[in-house]
N, C-alpha and C. Protein backbone atom coordinates (compact mmCIF):
# COMPACT_ATOMS: atom_id res chain seq x y z
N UNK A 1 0.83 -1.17 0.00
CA UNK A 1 0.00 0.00 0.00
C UNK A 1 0.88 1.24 0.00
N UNK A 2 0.66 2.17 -0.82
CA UNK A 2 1.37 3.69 -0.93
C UNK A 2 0.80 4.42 0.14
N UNK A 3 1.18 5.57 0.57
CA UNK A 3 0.59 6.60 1.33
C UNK A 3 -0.53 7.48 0.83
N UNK A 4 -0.03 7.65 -0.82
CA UNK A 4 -1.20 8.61 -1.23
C UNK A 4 -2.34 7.60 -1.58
N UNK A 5 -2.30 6.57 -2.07
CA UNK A 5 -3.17 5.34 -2.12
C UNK A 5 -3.55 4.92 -3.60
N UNK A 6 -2.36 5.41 -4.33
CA UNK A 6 -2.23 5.01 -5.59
C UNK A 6 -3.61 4.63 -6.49
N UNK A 7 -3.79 3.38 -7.22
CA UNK A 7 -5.28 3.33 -7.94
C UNK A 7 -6.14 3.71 -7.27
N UNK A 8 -6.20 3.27 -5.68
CA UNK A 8 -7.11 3.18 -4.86
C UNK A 8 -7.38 4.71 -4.75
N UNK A 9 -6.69 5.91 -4.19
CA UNK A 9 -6.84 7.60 -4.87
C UNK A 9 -7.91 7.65 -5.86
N UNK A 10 -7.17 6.96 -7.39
CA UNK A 10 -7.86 7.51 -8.68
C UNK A 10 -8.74 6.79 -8.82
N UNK A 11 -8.98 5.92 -8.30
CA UNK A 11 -10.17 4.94 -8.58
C UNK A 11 -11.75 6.04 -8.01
N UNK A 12 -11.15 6.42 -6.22
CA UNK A 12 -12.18 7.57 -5.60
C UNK A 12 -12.28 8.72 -6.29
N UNK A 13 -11.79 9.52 -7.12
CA UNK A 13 -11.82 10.37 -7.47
C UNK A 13 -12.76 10.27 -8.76
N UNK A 14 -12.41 9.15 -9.21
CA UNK A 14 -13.36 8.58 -10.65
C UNK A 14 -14.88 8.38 -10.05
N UNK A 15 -15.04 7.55 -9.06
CA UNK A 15 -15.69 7.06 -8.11
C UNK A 15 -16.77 8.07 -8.00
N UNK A 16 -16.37 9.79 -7.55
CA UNK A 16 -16.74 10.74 -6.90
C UNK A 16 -17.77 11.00 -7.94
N UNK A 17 -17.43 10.94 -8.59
CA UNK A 17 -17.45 11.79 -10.41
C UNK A 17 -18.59 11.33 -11.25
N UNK A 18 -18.28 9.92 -11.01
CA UNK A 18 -18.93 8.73 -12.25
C UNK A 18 -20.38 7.97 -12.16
N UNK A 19 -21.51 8.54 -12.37
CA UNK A 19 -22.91 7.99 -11.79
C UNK A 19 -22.60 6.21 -11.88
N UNK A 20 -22.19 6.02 -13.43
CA UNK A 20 -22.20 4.88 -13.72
C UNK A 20 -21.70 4.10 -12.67
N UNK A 21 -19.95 4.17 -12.74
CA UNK A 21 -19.32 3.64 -12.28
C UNK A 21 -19.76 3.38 -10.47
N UNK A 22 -20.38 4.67 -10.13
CA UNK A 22 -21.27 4.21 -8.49
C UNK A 22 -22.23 3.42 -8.44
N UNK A 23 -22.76 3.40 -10.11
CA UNK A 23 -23.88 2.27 -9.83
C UNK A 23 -23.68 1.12 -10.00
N UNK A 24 -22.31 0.44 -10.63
CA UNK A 24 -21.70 -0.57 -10.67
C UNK A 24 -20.68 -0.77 -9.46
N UNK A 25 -20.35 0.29 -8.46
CA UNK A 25 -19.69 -0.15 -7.42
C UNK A 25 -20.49 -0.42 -6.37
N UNK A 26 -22.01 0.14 -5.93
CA UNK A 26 -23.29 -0.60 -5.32
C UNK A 26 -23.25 -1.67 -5.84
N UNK A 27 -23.46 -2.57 -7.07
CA UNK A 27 -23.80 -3.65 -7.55
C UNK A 27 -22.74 -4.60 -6.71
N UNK A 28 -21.19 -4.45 -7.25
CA UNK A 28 -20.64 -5.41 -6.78
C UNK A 28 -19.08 -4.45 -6.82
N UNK A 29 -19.03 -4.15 -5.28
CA UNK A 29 -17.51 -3.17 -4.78
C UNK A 29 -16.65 -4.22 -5.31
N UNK A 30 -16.52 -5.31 -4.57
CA UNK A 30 -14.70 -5.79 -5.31
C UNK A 30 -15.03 -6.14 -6.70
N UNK A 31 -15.85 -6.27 -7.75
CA UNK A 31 -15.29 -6.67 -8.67
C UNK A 31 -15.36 -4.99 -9.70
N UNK A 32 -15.84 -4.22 -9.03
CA UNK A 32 -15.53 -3.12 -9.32
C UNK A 32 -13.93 -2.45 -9.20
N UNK A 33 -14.12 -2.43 -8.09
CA UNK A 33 -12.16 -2.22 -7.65
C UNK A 33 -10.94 -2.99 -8.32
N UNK A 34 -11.63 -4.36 -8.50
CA UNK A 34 -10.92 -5.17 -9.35
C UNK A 34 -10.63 -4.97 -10.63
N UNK A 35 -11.63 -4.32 -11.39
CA UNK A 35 -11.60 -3.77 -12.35
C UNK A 35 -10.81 -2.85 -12.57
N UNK A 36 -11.13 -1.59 -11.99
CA UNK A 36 -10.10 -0.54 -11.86
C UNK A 36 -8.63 -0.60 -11.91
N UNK A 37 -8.15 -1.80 -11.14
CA UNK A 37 -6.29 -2.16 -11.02
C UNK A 37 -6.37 -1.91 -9.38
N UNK A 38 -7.46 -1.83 -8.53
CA UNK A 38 -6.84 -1.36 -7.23
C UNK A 38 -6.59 -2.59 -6.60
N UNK A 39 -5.25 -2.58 -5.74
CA UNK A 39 -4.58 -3.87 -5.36
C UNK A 39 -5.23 -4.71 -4.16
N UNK A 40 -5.32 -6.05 -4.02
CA UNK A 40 -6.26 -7.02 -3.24
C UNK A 40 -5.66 -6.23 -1.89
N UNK A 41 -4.86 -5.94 -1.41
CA UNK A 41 -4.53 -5.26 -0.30
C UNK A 41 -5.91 -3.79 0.33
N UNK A 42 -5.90 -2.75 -1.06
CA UNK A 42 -6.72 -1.98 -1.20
C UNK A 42 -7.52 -2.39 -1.07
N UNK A 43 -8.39 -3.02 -1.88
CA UNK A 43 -9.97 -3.56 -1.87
C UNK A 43 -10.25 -4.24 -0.18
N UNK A 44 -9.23 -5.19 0.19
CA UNK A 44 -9.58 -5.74 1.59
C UNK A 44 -9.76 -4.62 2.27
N UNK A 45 -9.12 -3.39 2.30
CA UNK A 45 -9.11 -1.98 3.11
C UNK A 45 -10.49 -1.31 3.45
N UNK A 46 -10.42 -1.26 1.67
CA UNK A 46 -11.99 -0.90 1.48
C UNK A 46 -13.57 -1.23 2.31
N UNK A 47 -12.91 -2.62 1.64
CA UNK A 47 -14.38 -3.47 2.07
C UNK A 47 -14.27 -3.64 3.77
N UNK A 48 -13.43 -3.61 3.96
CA UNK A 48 -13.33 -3.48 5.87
C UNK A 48 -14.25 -2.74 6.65
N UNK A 49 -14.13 -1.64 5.68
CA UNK A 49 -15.02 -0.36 6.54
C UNK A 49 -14.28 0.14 7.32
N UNK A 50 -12.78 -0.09 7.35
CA UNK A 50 -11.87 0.53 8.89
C UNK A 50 -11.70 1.72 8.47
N UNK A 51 -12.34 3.02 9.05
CA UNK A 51 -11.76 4.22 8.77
C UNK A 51 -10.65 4.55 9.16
N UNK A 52 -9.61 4.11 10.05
CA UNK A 52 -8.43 4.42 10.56
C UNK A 52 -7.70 3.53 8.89
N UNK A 53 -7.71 2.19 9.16
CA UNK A 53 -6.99 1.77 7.49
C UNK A 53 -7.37 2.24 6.36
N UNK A 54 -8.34 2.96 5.97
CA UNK A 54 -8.21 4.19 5.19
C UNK A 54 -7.83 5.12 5.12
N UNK A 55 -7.89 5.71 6.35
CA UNK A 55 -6.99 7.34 6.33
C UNK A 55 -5.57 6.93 6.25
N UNK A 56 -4.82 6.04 7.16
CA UNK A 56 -3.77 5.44 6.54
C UNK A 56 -3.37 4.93 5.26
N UNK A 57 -4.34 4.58 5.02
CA UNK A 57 -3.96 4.09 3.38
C UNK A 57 -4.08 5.29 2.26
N UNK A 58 -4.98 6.11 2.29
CA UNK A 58 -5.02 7.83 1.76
C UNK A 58 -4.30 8.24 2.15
N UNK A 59 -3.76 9.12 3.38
CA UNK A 59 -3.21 9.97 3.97
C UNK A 59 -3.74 11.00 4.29
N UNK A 60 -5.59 10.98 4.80
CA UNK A 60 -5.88 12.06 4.86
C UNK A 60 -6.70 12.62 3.26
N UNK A 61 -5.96 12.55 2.45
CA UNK A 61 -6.26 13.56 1.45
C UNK A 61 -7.88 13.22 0.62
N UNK A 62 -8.07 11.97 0.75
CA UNK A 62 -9.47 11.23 0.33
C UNK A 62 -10.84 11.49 1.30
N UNK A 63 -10.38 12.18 2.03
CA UNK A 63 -11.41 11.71 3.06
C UNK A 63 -13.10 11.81 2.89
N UNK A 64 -12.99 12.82 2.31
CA UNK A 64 -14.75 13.35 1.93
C UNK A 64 -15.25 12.50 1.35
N UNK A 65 -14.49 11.11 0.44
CA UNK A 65 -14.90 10.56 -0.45
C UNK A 65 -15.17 9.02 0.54
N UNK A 66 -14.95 9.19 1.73
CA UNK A 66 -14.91 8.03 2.35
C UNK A 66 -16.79 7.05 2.58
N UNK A 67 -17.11 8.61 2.19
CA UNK A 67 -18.75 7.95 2.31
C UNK A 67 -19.19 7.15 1.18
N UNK A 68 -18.91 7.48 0.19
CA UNK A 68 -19.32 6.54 -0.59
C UNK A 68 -18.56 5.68 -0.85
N UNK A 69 -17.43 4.66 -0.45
CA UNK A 69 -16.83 3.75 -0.22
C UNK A 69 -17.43 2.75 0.73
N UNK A 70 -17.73 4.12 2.25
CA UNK A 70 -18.26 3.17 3.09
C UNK A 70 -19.74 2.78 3.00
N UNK A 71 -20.36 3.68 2.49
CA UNK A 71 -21.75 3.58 2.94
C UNK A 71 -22.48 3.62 1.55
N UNK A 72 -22.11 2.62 0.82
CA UNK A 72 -22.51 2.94 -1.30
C UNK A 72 -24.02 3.12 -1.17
N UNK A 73 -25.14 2.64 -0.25
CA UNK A 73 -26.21 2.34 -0.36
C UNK A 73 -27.09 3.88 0.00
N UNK A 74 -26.20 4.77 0.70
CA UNK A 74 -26.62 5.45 1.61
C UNK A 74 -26.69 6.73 0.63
């Protein structure tokens, strides 16, 4: 895992952005992420729900985007 959080970054930022792509990451998060290139390390992060192993794994800089990672339904 990088600090800035490498795919896993551009993947959220796409993420933020992309109706589609949110409505295919509700459908099914890891094979979404999988898709993207973000690494099985990342995706386990993800799907954890640990906000501390996310801000670690971001550095902070993702954070606003953490809701729809954590909470896709919401």
């Amino acid at each position: 895992m990088t600090e800035s959080g490498g795919e896993l970054s551009s993947f959220l930022t796409r993420l933020h952005e992309d109706s589609e792509l949110q409505k295919r990451y509700k459908q099914d998060p890891r094979g979404t992420l999988e898709q993207a290139g973000v690494s099985r390390d990342e995706i386990d992060t993800v799907l954890s729900g640990d906000l501390g192993r996310l801000r670690s794994l971001l550095g902070g800089a993702e954070m606003m985007l953490f809701m729809v990672v954590i909470a896709p339904d919401g």
